[in-house]
PDB file of N, CA and C in Angstrom:
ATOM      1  N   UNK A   1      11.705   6.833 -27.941  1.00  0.00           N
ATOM      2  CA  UNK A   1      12.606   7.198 -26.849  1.00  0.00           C
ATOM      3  C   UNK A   1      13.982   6.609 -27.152  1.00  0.00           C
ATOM      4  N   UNK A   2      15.110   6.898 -27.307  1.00  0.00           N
ATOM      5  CA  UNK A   2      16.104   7.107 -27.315  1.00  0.00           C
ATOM      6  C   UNK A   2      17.294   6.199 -25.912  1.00  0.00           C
ATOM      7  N   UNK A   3      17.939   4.928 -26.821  1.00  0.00           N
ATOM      8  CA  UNK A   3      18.332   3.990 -25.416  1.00  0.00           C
ATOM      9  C   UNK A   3      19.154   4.673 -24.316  1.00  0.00           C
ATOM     10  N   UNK A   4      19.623   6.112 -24.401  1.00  0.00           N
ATOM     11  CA  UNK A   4      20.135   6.978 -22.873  1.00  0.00           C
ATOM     12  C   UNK A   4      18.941   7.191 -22.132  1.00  0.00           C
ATOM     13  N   UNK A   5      18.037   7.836 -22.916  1.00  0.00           N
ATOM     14  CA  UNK A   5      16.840   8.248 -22.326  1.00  0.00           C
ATOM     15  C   UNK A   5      15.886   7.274 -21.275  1.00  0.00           C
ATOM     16  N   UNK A   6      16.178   5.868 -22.112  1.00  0.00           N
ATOM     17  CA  UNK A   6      15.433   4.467 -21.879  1.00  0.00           C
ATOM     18  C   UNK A   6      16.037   4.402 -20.184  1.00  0.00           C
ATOM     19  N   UNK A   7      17.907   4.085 -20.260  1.00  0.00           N
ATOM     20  CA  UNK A   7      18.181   3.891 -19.193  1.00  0.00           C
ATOM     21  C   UNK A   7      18.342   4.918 -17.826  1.00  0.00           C
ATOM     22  N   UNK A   8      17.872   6.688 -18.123  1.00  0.00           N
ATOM     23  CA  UNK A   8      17.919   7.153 -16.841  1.00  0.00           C
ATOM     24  C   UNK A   8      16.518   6.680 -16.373  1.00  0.00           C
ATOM     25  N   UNK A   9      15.905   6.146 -17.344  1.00  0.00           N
ATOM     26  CA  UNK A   9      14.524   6.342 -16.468  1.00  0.00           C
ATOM     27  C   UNK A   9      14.227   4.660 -15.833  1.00  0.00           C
ATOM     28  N   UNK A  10      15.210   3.805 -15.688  1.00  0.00           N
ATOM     29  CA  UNK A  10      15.459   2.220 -15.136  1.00  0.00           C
ATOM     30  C   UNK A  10      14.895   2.494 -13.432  1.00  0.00           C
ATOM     31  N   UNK A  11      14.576   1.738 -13.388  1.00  0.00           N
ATOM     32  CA  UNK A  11      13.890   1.577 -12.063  1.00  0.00           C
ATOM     33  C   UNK A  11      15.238   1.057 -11.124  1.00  0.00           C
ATOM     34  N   UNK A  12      15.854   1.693 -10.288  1.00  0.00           N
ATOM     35  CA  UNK A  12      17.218   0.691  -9.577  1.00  0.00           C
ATOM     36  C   UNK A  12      17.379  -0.477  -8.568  1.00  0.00           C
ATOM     37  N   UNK A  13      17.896  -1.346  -8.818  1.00  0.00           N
ATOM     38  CA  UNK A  13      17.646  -2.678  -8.101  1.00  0.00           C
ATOM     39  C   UNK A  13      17.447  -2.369  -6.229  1.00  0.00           C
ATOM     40  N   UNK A  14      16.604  -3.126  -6.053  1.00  0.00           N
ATOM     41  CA  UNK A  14      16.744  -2.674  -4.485  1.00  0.00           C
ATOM     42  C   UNK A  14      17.994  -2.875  -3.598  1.00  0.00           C
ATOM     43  N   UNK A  15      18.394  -1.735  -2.772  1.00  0.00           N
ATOM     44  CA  UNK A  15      19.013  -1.599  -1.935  1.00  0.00           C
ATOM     45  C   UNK A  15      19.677  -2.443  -0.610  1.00  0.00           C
ATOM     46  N   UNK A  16      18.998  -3.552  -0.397  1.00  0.00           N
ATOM     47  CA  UNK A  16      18.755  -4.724   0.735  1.00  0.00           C
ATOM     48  C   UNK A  16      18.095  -3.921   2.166  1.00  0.00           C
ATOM     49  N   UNK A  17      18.293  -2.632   1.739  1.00  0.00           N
ATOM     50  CA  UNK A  17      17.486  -2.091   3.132  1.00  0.00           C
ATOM     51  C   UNK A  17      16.087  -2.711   3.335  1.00  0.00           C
ATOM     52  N   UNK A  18      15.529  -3.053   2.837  1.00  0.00           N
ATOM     53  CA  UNK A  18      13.890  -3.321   3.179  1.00  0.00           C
ATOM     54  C   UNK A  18      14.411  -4.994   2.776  1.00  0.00           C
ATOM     55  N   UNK A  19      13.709  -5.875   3.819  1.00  0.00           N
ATOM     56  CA  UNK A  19      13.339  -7.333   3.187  1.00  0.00           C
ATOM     57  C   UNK A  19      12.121  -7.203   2.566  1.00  0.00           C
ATOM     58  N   UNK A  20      12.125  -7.928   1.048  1.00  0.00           N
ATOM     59  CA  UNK A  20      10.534  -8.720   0.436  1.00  0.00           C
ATOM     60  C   UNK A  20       9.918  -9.294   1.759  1.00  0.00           C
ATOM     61  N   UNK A  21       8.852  -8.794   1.638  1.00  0.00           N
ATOM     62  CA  UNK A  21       7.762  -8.926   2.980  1.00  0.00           C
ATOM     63  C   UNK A  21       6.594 -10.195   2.190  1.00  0.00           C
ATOM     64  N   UNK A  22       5.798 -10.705   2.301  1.00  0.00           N
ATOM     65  CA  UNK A  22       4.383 -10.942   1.951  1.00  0.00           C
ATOM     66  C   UNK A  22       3.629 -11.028   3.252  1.00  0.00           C
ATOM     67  N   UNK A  23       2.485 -10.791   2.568  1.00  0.00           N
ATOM     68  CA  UNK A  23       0.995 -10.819   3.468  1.00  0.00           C
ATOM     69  C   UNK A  23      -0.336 -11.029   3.215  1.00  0.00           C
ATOM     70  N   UNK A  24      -0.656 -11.924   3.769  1.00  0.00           N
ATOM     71  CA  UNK A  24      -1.939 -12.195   3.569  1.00  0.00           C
ATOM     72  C   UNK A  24      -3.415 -10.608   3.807  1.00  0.00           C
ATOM     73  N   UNK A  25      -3.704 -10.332   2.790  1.00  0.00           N
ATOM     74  CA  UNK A  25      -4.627  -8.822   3.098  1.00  0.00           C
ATOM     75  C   UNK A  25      -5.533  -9.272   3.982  1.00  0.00           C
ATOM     76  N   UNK A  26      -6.125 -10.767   3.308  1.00  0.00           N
ATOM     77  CA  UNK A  26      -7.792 -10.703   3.704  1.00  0.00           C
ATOM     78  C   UNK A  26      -7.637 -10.505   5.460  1.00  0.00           C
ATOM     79  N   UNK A  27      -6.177 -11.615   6.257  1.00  0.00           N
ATOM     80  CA  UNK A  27      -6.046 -11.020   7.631  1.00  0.00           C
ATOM     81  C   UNK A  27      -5.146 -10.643   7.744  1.00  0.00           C
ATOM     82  N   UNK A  28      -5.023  -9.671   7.170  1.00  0.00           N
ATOM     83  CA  UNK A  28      -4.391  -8.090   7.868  1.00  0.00           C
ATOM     84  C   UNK A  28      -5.462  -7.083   7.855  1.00  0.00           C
ATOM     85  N   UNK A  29      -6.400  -7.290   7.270  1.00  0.00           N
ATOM     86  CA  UNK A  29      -7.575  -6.337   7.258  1.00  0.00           C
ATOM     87  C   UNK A  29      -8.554  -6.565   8.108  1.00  0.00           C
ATOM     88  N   UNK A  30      -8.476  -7.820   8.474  1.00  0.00           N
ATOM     89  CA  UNK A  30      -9.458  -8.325   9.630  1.00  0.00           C
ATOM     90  C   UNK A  30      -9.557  -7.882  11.256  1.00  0.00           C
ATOM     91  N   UNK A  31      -7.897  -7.975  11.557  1.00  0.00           N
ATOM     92  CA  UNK A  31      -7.052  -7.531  12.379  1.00  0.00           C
ATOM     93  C   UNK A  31      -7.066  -5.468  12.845  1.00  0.00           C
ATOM     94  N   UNK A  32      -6.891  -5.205  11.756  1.00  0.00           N
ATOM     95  CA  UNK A  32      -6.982  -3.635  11.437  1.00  0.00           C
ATOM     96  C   UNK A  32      -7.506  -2.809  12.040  1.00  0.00           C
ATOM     97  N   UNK A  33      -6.962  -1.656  12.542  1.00  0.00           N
ATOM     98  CA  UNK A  33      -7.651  -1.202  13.837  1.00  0.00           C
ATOM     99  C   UNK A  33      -8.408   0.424  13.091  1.00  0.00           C
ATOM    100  N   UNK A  34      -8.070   0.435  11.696  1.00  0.00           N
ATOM    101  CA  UNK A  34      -7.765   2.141  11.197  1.00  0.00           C
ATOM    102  C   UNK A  34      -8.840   1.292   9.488  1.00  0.00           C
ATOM    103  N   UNK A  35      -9.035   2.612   8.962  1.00  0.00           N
ATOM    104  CA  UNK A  35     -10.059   2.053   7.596  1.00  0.00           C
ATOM    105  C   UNK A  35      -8.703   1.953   6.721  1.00  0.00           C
ATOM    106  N   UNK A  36      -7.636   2.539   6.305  1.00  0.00           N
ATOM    107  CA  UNK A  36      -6.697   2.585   5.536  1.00  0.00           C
ATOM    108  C   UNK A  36      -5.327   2.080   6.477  1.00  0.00           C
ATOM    109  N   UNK A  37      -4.667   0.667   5.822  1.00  0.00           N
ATOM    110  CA  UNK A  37      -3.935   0.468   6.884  1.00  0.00           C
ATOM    111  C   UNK A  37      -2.917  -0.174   6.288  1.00  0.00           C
ATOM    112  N   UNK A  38      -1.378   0.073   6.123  1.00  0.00           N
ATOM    113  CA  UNK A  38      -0.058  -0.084   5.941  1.00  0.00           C
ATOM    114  C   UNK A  38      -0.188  -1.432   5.642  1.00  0.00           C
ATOM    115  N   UNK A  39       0.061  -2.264   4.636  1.00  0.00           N
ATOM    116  CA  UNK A  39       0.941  -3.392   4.703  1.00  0.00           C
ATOM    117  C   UNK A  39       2.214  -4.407   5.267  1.00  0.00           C
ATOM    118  N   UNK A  40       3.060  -2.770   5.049  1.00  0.00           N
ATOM    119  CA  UNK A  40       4.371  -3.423   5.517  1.00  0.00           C
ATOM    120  C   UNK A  40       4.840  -1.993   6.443  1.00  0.00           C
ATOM    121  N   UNK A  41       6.086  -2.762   6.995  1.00  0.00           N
ATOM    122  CA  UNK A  41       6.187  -1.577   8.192  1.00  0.00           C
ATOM    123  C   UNK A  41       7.175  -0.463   7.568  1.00  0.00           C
ATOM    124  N   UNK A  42       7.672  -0.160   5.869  1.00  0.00           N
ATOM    125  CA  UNK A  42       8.468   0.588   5.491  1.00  0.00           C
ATOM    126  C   UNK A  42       7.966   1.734   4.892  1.00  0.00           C
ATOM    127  N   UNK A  43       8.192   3.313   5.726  1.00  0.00           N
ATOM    128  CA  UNK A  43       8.103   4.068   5.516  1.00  0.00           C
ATOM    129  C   UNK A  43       9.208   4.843   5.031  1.00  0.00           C
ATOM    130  N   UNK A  44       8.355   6.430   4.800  1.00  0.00           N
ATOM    131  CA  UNK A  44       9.719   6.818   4.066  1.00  0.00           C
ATOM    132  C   UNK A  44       9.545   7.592   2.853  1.00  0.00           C
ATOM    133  N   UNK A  45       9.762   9.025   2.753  1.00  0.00           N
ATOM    134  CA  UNK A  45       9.978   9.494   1.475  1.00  0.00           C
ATOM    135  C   UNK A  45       9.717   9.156   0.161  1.00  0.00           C
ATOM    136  N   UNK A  46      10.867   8.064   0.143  1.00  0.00           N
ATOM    137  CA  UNK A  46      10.738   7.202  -1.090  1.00  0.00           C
ATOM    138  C   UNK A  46      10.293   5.691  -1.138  1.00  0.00           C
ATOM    139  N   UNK A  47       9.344   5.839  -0.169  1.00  0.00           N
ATOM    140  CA  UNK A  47       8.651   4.233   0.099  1.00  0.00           C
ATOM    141  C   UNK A  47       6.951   4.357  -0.939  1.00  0.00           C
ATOM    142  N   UNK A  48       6.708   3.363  -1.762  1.00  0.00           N
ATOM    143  CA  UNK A  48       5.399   2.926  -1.870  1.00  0.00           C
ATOM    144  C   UNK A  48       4.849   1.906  -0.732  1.00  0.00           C
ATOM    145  N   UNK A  49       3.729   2.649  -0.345  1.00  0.00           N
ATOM    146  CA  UNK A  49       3.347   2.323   0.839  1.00  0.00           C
ATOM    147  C   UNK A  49       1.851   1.308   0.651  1.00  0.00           C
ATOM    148  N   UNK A  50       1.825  -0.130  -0.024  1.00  0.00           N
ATOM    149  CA  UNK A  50       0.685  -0.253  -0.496  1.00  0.00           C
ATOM    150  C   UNK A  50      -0.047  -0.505   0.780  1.00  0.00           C
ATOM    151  N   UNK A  51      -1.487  -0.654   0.600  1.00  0.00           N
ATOM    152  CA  UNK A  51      -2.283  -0.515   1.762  1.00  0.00           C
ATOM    153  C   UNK A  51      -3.434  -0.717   1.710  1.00  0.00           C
ATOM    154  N   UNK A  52      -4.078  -1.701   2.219  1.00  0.00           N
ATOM    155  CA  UNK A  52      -5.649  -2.195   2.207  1.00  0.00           C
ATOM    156  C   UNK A  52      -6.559  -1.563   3.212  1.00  0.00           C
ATOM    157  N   UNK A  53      -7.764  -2.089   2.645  1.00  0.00           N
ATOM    158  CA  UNK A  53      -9.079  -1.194   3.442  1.00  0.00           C
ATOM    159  C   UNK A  53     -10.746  -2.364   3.217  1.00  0.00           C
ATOM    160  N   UNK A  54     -10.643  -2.597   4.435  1.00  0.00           N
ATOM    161  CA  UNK A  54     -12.006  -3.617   4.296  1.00  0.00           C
ATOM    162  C   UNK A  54     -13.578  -2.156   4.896  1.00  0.00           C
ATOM    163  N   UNK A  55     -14.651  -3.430   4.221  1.00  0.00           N
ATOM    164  CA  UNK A  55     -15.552  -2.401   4.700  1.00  0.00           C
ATOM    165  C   UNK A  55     -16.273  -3.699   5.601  1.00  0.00           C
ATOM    166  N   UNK A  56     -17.374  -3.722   6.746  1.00  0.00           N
ATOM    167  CA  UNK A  56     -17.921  -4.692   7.668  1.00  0.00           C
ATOM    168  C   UNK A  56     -19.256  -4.017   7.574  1.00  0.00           C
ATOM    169  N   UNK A  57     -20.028  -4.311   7.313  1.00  0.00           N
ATOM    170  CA  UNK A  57     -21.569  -4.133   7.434  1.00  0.00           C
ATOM    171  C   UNK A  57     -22.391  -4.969   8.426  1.00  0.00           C
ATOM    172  N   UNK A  58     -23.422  -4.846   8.388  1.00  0.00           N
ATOM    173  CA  UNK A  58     -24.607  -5.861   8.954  1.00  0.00           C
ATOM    174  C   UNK A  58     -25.309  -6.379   7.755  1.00  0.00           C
ATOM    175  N   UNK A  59     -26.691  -6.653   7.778  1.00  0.00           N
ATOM    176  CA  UNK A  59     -28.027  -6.859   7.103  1.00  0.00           C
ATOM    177  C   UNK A  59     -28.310  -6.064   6.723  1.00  0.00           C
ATOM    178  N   UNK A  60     -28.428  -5.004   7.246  1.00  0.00           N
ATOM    179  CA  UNK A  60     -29.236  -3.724   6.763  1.00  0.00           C
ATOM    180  C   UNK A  60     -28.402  -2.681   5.720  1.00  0.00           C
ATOM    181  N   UNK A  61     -27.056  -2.836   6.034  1.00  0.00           N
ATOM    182  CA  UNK A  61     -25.839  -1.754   5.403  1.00  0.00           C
ATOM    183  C   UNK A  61     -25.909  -1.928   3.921  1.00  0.00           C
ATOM    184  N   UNK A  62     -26.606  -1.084   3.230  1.00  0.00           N
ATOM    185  CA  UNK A  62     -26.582  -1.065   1.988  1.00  0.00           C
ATOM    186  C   UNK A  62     -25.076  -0.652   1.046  1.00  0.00           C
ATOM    187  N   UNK A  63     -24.523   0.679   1.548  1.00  0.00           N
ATOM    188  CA  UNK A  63     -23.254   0.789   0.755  1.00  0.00           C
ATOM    189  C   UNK A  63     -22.385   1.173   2.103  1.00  0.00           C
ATOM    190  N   UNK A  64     -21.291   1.261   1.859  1.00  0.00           N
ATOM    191  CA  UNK A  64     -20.457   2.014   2.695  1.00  0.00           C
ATOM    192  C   UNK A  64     -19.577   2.817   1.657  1.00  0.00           C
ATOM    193  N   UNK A  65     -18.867   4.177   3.049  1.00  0.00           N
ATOM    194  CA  UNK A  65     -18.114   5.432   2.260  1.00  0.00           C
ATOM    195  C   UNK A  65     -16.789   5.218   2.735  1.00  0.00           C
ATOM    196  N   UNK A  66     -15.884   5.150   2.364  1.00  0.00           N
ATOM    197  CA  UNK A  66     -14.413   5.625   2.552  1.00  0.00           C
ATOM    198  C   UNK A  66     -13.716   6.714   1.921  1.00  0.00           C
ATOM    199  N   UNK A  67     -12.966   7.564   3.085  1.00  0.00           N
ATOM    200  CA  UNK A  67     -11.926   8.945   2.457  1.00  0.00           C
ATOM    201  C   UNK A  67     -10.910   8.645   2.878  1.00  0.00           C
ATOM    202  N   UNK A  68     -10.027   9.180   2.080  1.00  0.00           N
ATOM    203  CA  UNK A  68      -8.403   8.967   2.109  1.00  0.00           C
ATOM    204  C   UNK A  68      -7.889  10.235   1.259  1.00  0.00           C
ATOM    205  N   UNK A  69      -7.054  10.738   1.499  1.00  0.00           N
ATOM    206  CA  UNK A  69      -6.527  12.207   0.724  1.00  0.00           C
ATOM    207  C   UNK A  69      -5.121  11.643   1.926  1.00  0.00           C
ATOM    208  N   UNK A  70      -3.924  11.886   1.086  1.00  0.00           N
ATOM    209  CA  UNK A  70      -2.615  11.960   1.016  1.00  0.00           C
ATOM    210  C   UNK A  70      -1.922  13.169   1.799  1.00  0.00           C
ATOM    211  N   UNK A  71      -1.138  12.675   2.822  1.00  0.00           N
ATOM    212  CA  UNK A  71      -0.555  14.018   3.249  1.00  0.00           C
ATOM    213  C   UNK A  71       0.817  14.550   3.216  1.00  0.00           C
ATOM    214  N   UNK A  72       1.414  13.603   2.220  1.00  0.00           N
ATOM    215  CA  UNK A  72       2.866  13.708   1.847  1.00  0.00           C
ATOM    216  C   UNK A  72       2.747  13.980   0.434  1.00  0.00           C
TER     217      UNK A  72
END
């Protein structure tokens, strides 16, 4: 690849619109009212939206199923 080529494809420094967030998953998933559930509160077109998913069983619950399909 070719160093023009290298730099259209640069990832661009962030914007200051969004603050660096952190979060603890294990409780934010605990908390969680939905099986697939937002991290941070920035949506948006051009947002990566990462996002955790706990599963809760009993004794008896051998596997559990989760679906998720994308609607953007």
């Amino acid at each position: 690849m070719s160093a023009s080529a290298k730099q259209n494809h640069r990832i661009p420094p962030p914007d200051g619109s969004r603050e660096p967030l952190r979060v603890n998953i294990f409780d934010a998933m605990m908390v969680a009212n939905t099986q697939l559930a937002p991290l941070f509160p920035y949506f948006g077109e051009d947002a990566l939206v990462p996002a955790g998913a706990i599963m809760r069983g009993g004794e008896d619950v051998t596997f559990g199923q989760f679906f998720h399909s994308n609607t953007v």
